[in-house]
Protein backbone atom coordinates (compact mmCIF):
# COMPACT_ATOMS: atom_id res chain seq x y z
CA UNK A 1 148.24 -174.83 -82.73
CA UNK A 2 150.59 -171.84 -81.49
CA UNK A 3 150.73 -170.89 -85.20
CA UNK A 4 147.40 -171.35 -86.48
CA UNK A 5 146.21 -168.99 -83.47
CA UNK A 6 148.54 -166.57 -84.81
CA UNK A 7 147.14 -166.42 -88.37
CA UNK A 8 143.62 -166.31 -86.70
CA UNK A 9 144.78 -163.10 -84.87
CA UNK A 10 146.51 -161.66 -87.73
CA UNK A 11 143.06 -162.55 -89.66
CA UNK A 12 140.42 -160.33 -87.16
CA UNK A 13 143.79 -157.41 -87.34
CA UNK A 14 142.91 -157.48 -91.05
CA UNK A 15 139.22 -157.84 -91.38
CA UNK A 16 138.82 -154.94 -88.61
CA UNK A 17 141.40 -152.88 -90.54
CA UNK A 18 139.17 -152.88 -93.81
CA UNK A 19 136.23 -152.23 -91.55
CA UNK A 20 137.42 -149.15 -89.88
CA UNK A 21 138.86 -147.77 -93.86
CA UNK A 22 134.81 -148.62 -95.13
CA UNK A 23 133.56 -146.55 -92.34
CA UNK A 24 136.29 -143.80 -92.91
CA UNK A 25 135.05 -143.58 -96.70
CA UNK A 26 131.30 -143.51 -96.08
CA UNK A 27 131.24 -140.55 -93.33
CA UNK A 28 133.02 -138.46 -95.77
CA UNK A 29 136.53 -139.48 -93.53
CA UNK A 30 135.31 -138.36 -90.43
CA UNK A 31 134.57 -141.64 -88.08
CA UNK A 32 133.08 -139.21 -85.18
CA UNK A 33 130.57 -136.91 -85.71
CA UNK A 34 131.66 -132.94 -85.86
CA UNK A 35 129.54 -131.36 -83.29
CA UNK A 36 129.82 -127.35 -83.66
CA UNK A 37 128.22 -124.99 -81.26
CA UNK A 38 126.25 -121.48 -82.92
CA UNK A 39 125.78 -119.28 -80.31
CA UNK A 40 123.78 -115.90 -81.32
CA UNK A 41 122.84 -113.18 -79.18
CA UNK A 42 120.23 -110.34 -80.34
CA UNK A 43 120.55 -107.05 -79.57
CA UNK A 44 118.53 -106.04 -76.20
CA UNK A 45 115.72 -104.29 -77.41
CA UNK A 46 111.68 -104.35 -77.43
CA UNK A 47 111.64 -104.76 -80.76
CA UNK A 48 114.39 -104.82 -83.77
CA UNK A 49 114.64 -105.92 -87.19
CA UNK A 50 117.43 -106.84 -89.68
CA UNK A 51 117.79 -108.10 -93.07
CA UNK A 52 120.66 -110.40 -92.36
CA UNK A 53 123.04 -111.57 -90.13
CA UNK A 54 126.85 -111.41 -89.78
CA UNK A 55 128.56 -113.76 -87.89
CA UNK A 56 131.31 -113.30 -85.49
CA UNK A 57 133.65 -114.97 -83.01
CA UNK A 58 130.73 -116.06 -80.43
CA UNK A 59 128.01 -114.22 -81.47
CA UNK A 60 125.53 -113.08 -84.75
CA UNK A 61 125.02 -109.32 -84.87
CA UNK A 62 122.86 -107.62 -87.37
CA UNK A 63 123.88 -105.49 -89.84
CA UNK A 64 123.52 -101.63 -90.00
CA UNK A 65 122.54 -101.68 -93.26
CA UNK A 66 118.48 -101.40 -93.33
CA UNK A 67 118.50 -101.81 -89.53
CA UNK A 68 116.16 -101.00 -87.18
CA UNK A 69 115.18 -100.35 -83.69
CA UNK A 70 112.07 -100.10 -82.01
CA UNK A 71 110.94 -99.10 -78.43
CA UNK A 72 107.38 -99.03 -77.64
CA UNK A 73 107.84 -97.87 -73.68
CA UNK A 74 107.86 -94.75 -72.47
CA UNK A 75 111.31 -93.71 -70.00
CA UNK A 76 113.44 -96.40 -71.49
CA UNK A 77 116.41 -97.18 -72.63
CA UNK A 78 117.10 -99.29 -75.37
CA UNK A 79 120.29 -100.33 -76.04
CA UNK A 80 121.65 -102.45 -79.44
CA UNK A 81 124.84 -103.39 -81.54
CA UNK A 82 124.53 -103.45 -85.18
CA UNK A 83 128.03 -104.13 -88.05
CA UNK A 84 128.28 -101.15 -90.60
CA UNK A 85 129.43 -102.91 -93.73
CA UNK A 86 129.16 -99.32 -95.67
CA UNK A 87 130.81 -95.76 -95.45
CA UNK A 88 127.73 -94.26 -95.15
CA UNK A 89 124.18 -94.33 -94.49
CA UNK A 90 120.76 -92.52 -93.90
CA UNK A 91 119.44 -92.07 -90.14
CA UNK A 92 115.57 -91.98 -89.52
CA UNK A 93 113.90 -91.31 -86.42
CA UNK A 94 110.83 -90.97 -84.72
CA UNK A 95 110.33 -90.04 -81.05
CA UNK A 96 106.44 -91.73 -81.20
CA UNK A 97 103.98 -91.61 -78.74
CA UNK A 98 106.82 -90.92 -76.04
CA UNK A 99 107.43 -87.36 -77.43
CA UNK A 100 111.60 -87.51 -77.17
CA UNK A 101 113.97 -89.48 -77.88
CA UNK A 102 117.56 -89.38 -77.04
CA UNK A 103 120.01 -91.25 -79.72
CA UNK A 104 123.55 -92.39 -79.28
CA UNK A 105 125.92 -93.88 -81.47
CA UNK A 106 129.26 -95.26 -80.47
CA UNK A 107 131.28 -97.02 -82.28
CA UNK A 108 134.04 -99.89 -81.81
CA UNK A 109 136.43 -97.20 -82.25
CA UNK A 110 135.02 -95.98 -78.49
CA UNK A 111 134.39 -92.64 -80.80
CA UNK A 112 130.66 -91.19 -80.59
CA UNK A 113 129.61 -90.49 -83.90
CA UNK A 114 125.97 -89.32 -82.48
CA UNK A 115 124.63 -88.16 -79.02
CA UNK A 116 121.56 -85.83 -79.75
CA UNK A 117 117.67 -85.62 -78.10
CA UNK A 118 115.01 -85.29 -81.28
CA UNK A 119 111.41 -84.93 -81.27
CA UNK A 120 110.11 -85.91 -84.40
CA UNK A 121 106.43 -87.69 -83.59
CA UNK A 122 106.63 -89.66 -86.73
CA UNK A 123 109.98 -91.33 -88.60
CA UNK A 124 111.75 -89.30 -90.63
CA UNK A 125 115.35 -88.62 -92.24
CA UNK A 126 117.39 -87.19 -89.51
CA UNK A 127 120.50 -87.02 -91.21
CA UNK A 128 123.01 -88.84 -93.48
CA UNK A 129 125.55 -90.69 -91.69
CA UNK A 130 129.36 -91.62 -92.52
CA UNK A 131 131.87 -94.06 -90.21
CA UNK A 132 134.00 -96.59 -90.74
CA UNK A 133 133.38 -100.30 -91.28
CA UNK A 134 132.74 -101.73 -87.43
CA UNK A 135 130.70 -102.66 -84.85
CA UNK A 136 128.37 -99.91 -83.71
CA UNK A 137 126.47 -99.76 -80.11
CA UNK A 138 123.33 -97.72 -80.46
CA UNK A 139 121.52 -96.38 -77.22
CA UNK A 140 117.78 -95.46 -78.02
CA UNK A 141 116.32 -93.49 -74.48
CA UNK A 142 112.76 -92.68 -74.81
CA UNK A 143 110.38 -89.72 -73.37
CA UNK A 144 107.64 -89.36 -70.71
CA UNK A 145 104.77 -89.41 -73.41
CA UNK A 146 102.37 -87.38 -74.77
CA UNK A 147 103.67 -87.44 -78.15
CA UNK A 148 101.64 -89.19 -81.25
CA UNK A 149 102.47 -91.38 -83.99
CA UNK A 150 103.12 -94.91 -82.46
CA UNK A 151 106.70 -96.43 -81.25
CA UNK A 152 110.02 -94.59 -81.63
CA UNK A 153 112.40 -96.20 -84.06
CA UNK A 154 115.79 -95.90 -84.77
CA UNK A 155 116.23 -96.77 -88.53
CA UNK A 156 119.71 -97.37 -90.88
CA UNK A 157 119.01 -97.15 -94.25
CA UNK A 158 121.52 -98.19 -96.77
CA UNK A 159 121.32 -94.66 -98.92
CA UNK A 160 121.41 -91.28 -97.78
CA UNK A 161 118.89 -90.51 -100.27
CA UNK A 162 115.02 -91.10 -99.61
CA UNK A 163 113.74 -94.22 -100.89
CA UNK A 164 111.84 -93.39 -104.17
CA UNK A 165 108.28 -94.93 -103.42
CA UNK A 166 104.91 -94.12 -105.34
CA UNK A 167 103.63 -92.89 -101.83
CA UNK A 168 105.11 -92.71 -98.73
CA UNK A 169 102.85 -94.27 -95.44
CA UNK A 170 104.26 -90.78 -93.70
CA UNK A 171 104.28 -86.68 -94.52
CA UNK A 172 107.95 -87.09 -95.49
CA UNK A 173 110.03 -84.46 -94.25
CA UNK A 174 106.72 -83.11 -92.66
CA UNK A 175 109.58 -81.66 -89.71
CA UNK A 176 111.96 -80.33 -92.31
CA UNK A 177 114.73 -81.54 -90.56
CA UNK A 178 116.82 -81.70 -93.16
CA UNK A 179 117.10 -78.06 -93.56
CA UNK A 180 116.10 -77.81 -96.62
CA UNK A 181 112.50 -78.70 -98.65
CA UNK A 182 113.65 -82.00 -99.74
CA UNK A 183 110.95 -84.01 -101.05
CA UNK A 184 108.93 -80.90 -101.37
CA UNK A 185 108.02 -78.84 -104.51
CA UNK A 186 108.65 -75.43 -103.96
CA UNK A 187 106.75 -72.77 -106.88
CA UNK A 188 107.08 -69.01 -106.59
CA UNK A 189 108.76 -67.48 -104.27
CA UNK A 190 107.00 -67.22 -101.58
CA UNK A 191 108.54 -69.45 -98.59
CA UNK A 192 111.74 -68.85 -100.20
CA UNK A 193 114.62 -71.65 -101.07
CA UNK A 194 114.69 -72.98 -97.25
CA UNK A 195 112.93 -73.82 -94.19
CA UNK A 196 113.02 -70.68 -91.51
CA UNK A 197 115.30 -71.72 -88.86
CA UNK A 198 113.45 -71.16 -85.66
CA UNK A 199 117.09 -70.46 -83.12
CA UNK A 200 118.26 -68.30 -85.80
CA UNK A 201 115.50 -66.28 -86.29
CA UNK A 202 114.69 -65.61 -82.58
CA UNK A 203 118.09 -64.93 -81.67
CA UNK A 204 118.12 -62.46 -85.03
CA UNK A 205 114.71 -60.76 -83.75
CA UNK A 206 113.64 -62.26 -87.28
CA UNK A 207 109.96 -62.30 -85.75
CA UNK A 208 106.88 -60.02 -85.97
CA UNK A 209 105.56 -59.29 -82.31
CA UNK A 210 106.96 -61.55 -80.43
CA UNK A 211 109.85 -64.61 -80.79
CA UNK A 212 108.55 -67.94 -82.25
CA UNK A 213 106.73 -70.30 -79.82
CA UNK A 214 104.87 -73.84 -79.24
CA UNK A 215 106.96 -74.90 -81.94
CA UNK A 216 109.30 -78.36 -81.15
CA UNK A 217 111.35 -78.51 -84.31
CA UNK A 218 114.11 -76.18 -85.25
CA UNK A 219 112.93 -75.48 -88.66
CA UNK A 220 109.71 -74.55 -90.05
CA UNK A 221 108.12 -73.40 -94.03
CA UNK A 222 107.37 -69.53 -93.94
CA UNK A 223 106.31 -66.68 -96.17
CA UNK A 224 107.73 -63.98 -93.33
CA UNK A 225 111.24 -63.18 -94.13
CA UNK A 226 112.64 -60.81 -91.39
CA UNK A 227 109.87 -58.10 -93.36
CA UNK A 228 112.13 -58.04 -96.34
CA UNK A 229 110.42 -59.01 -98.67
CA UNK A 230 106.95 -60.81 -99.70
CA UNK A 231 106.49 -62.96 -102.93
CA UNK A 232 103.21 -65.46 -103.28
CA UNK A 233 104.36 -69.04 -103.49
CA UNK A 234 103.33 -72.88 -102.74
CA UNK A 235 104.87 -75.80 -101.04
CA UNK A 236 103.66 -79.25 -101.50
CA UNK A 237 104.60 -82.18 -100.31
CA UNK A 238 105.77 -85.55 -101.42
CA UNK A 239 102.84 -88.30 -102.51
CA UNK A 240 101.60 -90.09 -99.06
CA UNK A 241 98.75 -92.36 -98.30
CA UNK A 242 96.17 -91.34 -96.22
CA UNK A 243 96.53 -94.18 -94.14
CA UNK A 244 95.33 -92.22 -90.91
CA UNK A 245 92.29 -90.55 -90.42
CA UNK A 246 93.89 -87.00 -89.26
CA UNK A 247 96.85 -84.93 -90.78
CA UNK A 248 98.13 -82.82 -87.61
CA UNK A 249 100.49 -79.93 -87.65
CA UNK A 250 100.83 -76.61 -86.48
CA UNK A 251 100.39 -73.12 -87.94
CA UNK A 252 100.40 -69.56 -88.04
CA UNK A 253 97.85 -67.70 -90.05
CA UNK A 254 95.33 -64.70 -90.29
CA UNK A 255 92.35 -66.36 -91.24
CA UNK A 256 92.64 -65.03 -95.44
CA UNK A 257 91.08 -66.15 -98.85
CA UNK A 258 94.56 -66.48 -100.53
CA UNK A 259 96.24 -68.39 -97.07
CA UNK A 260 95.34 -71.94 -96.62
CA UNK A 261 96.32 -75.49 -96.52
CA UNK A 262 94.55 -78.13 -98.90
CA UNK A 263 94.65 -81.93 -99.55
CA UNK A 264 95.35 -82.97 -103.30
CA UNK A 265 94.18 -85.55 -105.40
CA UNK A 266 97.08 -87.69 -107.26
CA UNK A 267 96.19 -85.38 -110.21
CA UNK A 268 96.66 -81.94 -107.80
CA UNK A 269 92.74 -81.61 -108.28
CA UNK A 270 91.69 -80.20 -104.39
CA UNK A 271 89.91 -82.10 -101.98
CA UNK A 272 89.80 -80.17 -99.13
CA UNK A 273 91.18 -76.85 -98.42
CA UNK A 274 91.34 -75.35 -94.64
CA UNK A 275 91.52 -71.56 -94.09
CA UNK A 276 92.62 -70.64 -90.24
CA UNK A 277 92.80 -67.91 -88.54
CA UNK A 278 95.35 -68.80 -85.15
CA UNK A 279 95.45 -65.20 -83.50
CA UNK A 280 92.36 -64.85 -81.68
CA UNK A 281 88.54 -64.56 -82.55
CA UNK A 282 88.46 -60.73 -81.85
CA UNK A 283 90.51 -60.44 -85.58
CA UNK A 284 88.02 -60.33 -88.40
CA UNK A 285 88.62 -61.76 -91.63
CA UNK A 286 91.18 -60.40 -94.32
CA UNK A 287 92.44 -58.75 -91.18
CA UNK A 288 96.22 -58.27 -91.19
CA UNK A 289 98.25 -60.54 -89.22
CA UNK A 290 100.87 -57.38 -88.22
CA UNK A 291 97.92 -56.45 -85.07
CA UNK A 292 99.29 -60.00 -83.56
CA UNK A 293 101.68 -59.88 -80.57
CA UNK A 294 103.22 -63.08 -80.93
CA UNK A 295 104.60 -65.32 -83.66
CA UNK A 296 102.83 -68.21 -81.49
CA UNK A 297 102.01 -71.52 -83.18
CA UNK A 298 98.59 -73.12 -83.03
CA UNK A 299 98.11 -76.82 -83.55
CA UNK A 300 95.36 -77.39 -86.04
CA UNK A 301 93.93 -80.40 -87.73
CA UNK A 302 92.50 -81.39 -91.44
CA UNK A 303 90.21 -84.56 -91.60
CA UNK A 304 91.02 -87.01 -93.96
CA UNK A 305 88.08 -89.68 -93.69
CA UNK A 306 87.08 -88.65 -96.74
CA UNK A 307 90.37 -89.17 -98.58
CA UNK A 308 91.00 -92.72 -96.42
CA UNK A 309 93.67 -95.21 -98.28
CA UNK A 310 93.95 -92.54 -101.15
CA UNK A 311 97.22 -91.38 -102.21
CA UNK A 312 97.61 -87.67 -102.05
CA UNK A 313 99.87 -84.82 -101.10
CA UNK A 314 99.29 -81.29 -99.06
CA UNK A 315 100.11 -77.99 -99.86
CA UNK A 316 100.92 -75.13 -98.45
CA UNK A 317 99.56 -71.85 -100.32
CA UNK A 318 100.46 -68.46 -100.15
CA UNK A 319 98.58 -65.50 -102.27
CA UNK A 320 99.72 -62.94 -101.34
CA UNK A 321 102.49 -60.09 -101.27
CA UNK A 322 101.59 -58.10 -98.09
CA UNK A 323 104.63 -58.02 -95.87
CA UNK A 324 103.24 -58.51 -92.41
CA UNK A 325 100.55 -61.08 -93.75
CA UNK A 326 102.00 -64.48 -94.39
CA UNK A 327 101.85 -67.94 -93.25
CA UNK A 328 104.01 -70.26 -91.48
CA UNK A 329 103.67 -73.86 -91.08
CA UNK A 330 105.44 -77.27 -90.05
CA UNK A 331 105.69 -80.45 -88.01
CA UNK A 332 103.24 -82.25 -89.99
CA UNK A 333 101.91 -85.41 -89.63
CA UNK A 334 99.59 -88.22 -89.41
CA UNK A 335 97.49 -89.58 -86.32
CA UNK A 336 94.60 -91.58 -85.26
CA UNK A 337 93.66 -88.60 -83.37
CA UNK A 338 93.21 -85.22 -84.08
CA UNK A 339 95.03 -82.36 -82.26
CA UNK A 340 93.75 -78.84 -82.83
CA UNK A 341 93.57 -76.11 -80.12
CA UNK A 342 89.93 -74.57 -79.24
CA UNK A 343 90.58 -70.97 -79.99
CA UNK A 344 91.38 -72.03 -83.51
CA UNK A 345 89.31 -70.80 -86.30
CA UNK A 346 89.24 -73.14 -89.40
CA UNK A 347 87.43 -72.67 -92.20
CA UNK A 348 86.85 -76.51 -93.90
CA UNK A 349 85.30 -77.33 -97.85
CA UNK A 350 85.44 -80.33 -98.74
CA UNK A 351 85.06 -81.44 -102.25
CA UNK A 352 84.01 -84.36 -104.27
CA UNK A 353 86.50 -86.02 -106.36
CA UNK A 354 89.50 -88.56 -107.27
């Protein structure tokens, strides 16, 4: 009996054995489960957006490239970590509705590649970027308010370049922040080969009257060059869609048949031209600008109901060769609402057509 219990045990060893290899084969040699734990963390913000994901050690974090941050409340900070997979990049901004905003990049590296206030109301290319492949913490802070154009973002792009789009949703470059006319077509040589740089030129006396004021961006499109010289010339912009109902901006002009702004169809046939006259209502028309005491922007206004959802561009024109009678013009954009100050004398046709 001893030795027939002894088979029986050796028996249930063996049937158990070729139980346990069955199992072994049919979970792909894993009898227990594999539990694994994801753990993700976003970056703290109102609002952000990201193409993909990277993963790390214990947590996800976006990638730079075509990142971006949004803040849609005013005296806030906003901070963010993003992984720069490239050696360089393209920064937009916008300061929004809040009217600043202060931006700050540090990276892994505890090096700060960017600590600088802007006050561009809608986004726009700020400036090309270059750093090395890490992690990057990005600190948006935003104004008090009373700016325009929505929420302030924070944007990577993967190119330095501007996207090439049939029409941009914006007045690209409508702060000429870069410096330079980019995405602008400059004929003539009126407003010269660059943006007038507002510091320089008041710390140059390169004004007429009086230094430049009520002007928030640093550069701006002008026929006045120091009084050295006076060439006719246009500036128009890159294709946009008139997706709001105003185009706002701000402007220094004698009111003057050959000085105006006007809207464009796709095929550069007018729409609507706007004549001003910012110095005061005692001036009469064709009078020269040179009796002005100031070089004092006014905000003005164009609007575009009649263009609504077309694609179309502005420009900027200059007739004439008079040295103390030129126009000056910048921070352009679009709004729900239109900003334009009462002593401001515009001059409006609107015309029919595609």
């Amino acid at each position: 009996m001893a030795g027939k219990g002894a088979l029986g045990i050796i028996a249930f060893i063996v049937l158990v054995t070729i139980m346990i290899v069955v199992i072994y084969i049919e979970t792909g040699f894993n009898i227990f489960p594999k539990i694994t734990t994801i753990s993700t963390t976003a970056p703290q913000s109102s609002n952000h957006t990201g193409q993909t994901t990277i993963p790390a050690t214990t947590t996800a974090l976006y990638l730079c490239n075509d990142y971006q941050l949004i803040g849609t409340a005013f005296n806030t900070t906003y901070n963010a970590k993003c992984k720069f997979t490239s050696s360089n990049a393209g920064i937009w901004v916008a300061a929004g509705n809040s009217s600043s905003v202060k931006i700050k990049v540090v990276g892994q590296d505890n090096k700060t590649y960017i600590n600088q206030t802007v006050t561009y109301s809608c986004i726009t290319f700020f400036k090309n970027f270059t750093g090395p492949e890490q992690i990057y913490n990005i600190t948006m802070k935003t104004g008090s308010g009373g700016g325009a154009c929505g929420s302030s973002i924070f944007k990577f792009n993967t190119t330095t370049q501007p996207p090439k789009v049939n029409a941009y949703t914006f007045i690209y470059n409508g702060n000429f922040s870069s410096g330079d006319f980019t995405g602008w077509n400059v004929t003539g040589r009126g407003f010269g080969t660059a943006p007038l740089n507002r510091i320089q030129a008041n710390a140059n006396h390169c004004y007429l009257g009086a230094p430049w004021t009520n002007y928030n961006e640093t550069y701006f499109a002008s026929t006045y060059h120091c009084g050295l010289s006076a060439s006719p010339g246009n500036l128009t912009s890159a294709p946009f869609i008139a997706a709001q109902p105003f185009l706002n901006f701000k402007i220094i002009s004698p009111q003057n048949a050959q000085l105006y702004v006007e809207i464009l169809s796709s095929n550069n046939t007018p729409l609507i031209i706007a004549h001003y006259n910012t110095l005061n209502l005692s001036i009469a028309y064709n009078t020269s600008i040179k009796n002005a005491t100031q070089s004092r922007f006014s905000n003005a206004t164009i609007p575009l109901t009649t263009v609504s959802g077309k694609i179309v561009r502005l420009r900027v024109v200059a007739g004439l060769t008079a040295q103390n009678t030129f126009i000056s013009a910048g921070q352009f954009y679009l709004s729900r609402l239109p900003r334009q100050d009462p002593n401001v004398v515009e001059n409006l046709t609107i015309y029919n057509g595609t």
